[in-house]
Protein backbone atom coordinates (compact mmCIF):
# COMPACT_ATOMS: atom_id res chain seq x y z
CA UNK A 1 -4.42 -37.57 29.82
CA UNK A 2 -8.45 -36.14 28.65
CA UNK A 3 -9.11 -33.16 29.97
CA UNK A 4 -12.01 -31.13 29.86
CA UNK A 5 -12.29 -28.45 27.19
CA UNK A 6 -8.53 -28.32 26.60
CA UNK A 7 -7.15 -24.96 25.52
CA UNK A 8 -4.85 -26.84 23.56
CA UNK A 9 -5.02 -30.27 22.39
CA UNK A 10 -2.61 -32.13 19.71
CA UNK A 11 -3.89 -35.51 18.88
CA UNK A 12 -2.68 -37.92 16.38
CA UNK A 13 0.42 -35.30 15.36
CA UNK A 14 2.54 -37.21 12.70
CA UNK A 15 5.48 -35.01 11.37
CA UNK A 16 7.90 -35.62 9.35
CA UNK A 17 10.85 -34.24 7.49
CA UNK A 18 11.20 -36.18 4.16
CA UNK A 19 10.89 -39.98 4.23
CA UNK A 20 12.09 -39.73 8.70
CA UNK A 21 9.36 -39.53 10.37
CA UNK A 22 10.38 -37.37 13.95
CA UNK A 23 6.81 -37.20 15.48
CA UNK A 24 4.95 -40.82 15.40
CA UNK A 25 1.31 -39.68 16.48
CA UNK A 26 1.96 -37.42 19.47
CA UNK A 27 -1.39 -36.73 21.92
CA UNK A 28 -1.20 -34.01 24.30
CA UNK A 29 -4.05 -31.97 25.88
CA UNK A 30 -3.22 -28.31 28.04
CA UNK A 31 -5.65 -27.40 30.23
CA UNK A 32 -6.61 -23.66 30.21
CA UNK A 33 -4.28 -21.96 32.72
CA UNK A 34 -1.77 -25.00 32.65
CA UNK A 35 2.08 -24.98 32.39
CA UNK A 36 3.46 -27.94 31.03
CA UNK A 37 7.13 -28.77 30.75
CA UNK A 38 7.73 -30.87 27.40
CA UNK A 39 11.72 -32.48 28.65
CA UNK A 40 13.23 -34.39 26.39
CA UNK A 41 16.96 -34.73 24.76
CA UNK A 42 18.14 -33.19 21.83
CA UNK A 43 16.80 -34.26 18.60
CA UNK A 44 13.71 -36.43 20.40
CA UNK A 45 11.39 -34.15 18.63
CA UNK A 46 10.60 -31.02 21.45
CA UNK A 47 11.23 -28.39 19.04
CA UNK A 48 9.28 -30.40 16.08
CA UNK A 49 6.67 -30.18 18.39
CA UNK A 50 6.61 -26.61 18.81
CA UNK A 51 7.07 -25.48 15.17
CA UNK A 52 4.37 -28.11 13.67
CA UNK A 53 1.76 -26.62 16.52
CA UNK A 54 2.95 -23.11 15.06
CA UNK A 55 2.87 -24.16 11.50
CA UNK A 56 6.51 -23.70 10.90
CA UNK A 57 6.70 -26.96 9.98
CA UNK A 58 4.01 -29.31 8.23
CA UNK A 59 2.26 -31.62 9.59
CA UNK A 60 1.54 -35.54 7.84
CA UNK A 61 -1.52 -36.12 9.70
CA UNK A 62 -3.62 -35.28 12.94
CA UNK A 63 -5.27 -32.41 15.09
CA UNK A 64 -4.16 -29.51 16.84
CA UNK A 65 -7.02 -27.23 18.24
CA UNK A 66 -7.42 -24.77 20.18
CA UNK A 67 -10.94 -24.13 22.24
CA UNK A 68 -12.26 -26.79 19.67
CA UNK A 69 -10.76 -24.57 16.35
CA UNK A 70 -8.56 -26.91 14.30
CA UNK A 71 -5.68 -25.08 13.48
CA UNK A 72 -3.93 -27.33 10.90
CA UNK A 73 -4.14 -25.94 7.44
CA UNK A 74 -3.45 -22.28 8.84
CA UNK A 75 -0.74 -20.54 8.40
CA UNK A 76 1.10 -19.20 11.52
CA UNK A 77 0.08 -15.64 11.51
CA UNK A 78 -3.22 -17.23 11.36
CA UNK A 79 -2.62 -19.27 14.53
CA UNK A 80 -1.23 -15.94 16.29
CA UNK A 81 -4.90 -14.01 15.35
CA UNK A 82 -6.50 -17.09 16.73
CA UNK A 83 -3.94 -16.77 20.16
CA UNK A 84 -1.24 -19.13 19.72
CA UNK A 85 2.63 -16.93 20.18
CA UNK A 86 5.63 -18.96 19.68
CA UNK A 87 9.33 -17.89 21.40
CA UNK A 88 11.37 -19.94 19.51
CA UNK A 89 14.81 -21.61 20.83
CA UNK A 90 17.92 -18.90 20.68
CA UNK A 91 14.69 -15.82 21.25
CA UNK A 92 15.23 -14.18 17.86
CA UNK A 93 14.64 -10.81 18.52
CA UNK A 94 15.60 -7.83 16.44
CA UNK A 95 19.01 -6.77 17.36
CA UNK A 96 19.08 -3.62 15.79
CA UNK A 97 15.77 -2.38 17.03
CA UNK A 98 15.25 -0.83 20.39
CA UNK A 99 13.37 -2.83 23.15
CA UNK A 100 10.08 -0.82 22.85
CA UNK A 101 10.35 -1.20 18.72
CA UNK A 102 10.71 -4.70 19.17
CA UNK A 103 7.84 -5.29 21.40
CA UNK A 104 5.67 -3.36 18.97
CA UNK A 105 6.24 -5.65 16.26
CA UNK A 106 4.18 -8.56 19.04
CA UNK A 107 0.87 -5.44 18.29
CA UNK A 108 0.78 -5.98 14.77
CA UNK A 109 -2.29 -8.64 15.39
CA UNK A 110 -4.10 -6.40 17.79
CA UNK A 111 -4.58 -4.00 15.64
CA UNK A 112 -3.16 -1.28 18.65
CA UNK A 113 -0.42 0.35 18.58
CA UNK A 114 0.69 1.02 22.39
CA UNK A 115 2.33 -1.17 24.28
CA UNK A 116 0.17 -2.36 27.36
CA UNK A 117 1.56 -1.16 30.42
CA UNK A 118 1.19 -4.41 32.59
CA UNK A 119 4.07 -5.69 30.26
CA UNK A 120 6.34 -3.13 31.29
CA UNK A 121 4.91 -4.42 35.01
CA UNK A 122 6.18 -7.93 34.62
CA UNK A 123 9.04 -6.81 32.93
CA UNK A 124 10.60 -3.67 34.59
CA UNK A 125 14.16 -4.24 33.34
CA UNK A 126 12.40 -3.49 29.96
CA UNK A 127 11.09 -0.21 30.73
CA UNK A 128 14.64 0.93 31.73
CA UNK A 129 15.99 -0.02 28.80
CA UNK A 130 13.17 0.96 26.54
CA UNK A 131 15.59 3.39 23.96
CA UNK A 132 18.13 0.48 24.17
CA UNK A 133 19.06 -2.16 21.08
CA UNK A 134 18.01 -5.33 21.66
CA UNK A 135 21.31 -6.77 20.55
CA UNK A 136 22.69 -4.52 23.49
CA UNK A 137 20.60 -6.96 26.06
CA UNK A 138 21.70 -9.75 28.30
CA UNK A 139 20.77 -13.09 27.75
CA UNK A 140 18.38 -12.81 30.07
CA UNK A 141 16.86 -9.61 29.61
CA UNK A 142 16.74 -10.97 25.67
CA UNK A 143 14.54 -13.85 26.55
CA UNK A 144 11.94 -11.42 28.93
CA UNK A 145 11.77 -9.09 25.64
CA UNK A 146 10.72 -12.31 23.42
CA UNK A 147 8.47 -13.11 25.93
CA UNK A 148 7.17 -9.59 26.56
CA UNK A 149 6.52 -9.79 22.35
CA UNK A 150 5.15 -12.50 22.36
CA UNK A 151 2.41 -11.22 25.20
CA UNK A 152 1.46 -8.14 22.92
CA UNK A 153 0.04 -10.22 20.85
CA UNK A 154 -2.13 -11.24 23.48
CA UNK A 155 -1.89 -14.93 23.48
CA UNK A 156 -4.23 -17.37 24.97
CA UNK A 157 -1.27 -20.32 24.63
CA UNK A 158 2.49 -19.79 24.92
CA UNK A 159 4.65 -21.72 23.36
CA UNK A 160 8.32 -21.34 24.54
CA UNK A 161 11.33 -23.58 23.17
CA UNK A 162 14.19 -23.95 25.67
CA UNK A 163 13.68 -20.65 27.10
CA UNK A 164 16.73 -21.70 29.66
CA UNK A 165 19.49 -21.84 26.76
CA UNK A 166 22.81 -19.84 27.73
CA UNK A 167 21.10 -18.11 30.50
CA UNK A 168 22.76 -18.16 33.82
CA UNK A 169 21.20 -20.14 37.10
CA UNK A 170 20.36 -16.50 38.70
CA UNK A 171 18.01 -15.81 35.79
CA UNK A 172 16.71 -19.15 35.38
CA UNK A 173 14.72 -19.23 38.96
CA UNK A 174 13.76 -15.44 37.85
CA UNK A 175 12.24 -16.64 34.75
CA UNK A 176 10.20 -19.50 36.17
CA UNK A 177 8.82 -16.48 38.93
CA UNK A 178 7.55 -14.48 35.83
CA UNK A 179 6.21 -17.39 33.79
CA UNK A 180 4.21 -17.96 36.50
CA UNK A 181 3.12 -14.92 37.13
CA UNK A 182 2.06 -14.09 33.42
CA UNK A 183 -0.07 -17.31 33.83
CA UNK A 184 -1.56 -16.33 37.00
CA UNK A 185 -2.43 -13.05 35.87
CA UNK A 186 -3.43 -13.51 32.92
CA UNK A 187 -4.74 -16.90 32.96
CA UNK A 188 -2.86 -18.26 29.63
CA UNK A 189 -1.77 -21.83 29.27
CA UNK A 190 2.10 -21.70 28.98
CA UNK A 191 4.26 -25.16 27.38
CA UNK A 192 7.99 -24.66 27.46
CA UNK A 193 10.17 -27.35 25.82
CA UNK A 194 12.85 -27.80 28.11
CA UNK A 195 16.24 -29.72 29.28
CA UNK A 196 16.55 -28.34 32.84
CA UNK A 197 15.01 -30.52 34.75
CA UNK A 198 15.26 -27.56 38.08
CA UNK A 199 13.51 -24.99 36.22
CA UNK A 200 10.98 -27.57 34.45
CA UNK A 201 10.19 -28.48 38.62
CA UNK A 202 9.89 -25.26 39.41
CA UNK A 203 7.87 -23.55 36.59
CA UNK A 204 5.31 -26.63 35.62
CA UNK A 205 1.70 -28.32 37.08
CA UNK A 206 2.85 -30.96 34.52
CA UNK A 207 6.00 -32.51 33.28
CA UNK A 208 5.95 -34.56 30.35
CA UNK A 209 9.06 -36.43 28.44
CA UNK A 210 8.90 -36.81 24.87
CA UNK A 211 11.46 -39.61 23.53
CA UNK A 212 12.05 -40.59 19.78
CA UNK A 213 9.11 -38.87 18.66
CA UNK A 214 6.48 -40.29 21.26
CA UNK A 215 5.33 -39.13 25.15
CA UNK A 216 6.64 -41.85 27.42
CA UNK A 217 6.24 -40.15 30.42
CA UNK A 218 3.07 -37.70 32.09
CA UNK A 219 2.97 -36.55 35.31
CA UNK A 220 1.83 -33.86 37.72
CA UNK A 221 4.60 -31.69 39.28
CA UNK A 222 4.01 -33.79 42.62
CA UNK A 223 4.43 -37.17 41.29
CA UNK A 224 7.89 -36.37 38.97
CA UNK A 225 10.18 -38.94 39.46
CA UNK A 226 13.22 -36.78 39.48
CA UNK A 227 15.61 -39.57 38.94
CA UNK A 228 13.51 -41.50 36.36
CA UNK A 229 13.10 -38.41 34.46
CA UNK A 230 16.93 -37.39 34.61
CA UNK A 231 17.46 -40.84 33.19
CA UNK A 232 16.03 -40.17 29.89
CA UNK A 233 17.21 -36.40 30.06
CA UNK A 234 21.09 -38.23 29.95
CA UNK A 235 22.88 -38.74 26.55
């Protein structure tokens, strides 16, 4: 699907790990402001995605730019100074820091050293706990801190893989509410890679299904074909 001036676009992305190849020449384009939903079953390449776009993992051939920069051939804290921030799948945080400690470490490209106080405002439960260890968090309230670390950095994209694992249905709903919030406030372009097909409805413009490497299905939120999607969301 073109778009004009794409905050993000991927085209062409071949990855692979050895001799497999997992991603056969993926093309996706995010509109500025845009929340896509990447669904997708386990192992059908949503988290490959993610991590070549970061530069986690290396990329064979293709393009990913952002406002027009290629990005391929920098390494991730490159990406992050150019406003790409990654929350990878299972949040990794820093247990053994407090809250505020860990959301300092998301300054380190701003070159500031305070933490913004419209984080704290999308995140209250944070500033409660701001003396507390992160490894003393919730599930939930681990996920908002990776987020809220990932927005200190300032990001003009958001990349979040399966931001939904092992959180409970409550939190879920909550979590779409922020997302887009953050978006709406500060205008970023969010892409979660996700298996929940209820929070993907309820947090995205666009829903997209990535299968054996390839995008076989992209549609706006209104035209989802709940069923059609589940199908290829089923093992």
């Amino acid at each position: 699907m073109s778009k004009v001036n794409p905050m993000l676009s991927i085209s062409g992305l071949h990855v692979a790990y050895g001799e497999s190849e997992v991603l056969h020449g993926l093309n996706v384009d995010i509109a500025p402001a845009e929340i896509v939903a990447i669904m997708g079953r386990n192992g059908m390449g949503k988290t490959t995605l993610m991590k070549a776009v970061m530069g986690i993992v290396p990329s064979r051939s293709g393009s990913v730019t952002m406002r027009g920069k290629e990005l391929l051939g920098l390494k991730s804290y490159q990406r992050v100074a150019h406003g790409l921030a990654y929350v990878p799948q299972g949040r990794m945080i820093f247990p053994a820091m407090t809250v505020q400690e860990n959301i300092e470490t998301g300054l380190v490209v701003t070159g500031t050293r305070t933490v913004p106080q419209d984080i704290y405002k999308i995140f209250p439960v944070l500033l409660e706990m701001k003396a507390r260890r992160g490894g003393n968090l919730s599930g939930g309230q681990q996920q908002q801190l990776a987020v809220a670390r990932a927005l200190a950095a300032k990001p003009k994209v958001l990349l979040l893989d399966e931001p939904t694992e092992g959180i409970q249905p409550s939190i879920i709903r909550d979590l779409a509410r922020m997302l887009r919030r953050i978006r709406d406030e500060r205008g970023l372009s969010i892409v979660v890679s996700e298996q929940v097909l209820s929070f993907a409805l309820d947090v995205a413009d666009r829903v997209l299904v990535i299968e054996n490497g390839e995008i076989v299905r992209d549609d706006p939120r209104v035209d989802v074909d709940e069923a059609q999607v589940a199908r290829h969301l089923s093992v």
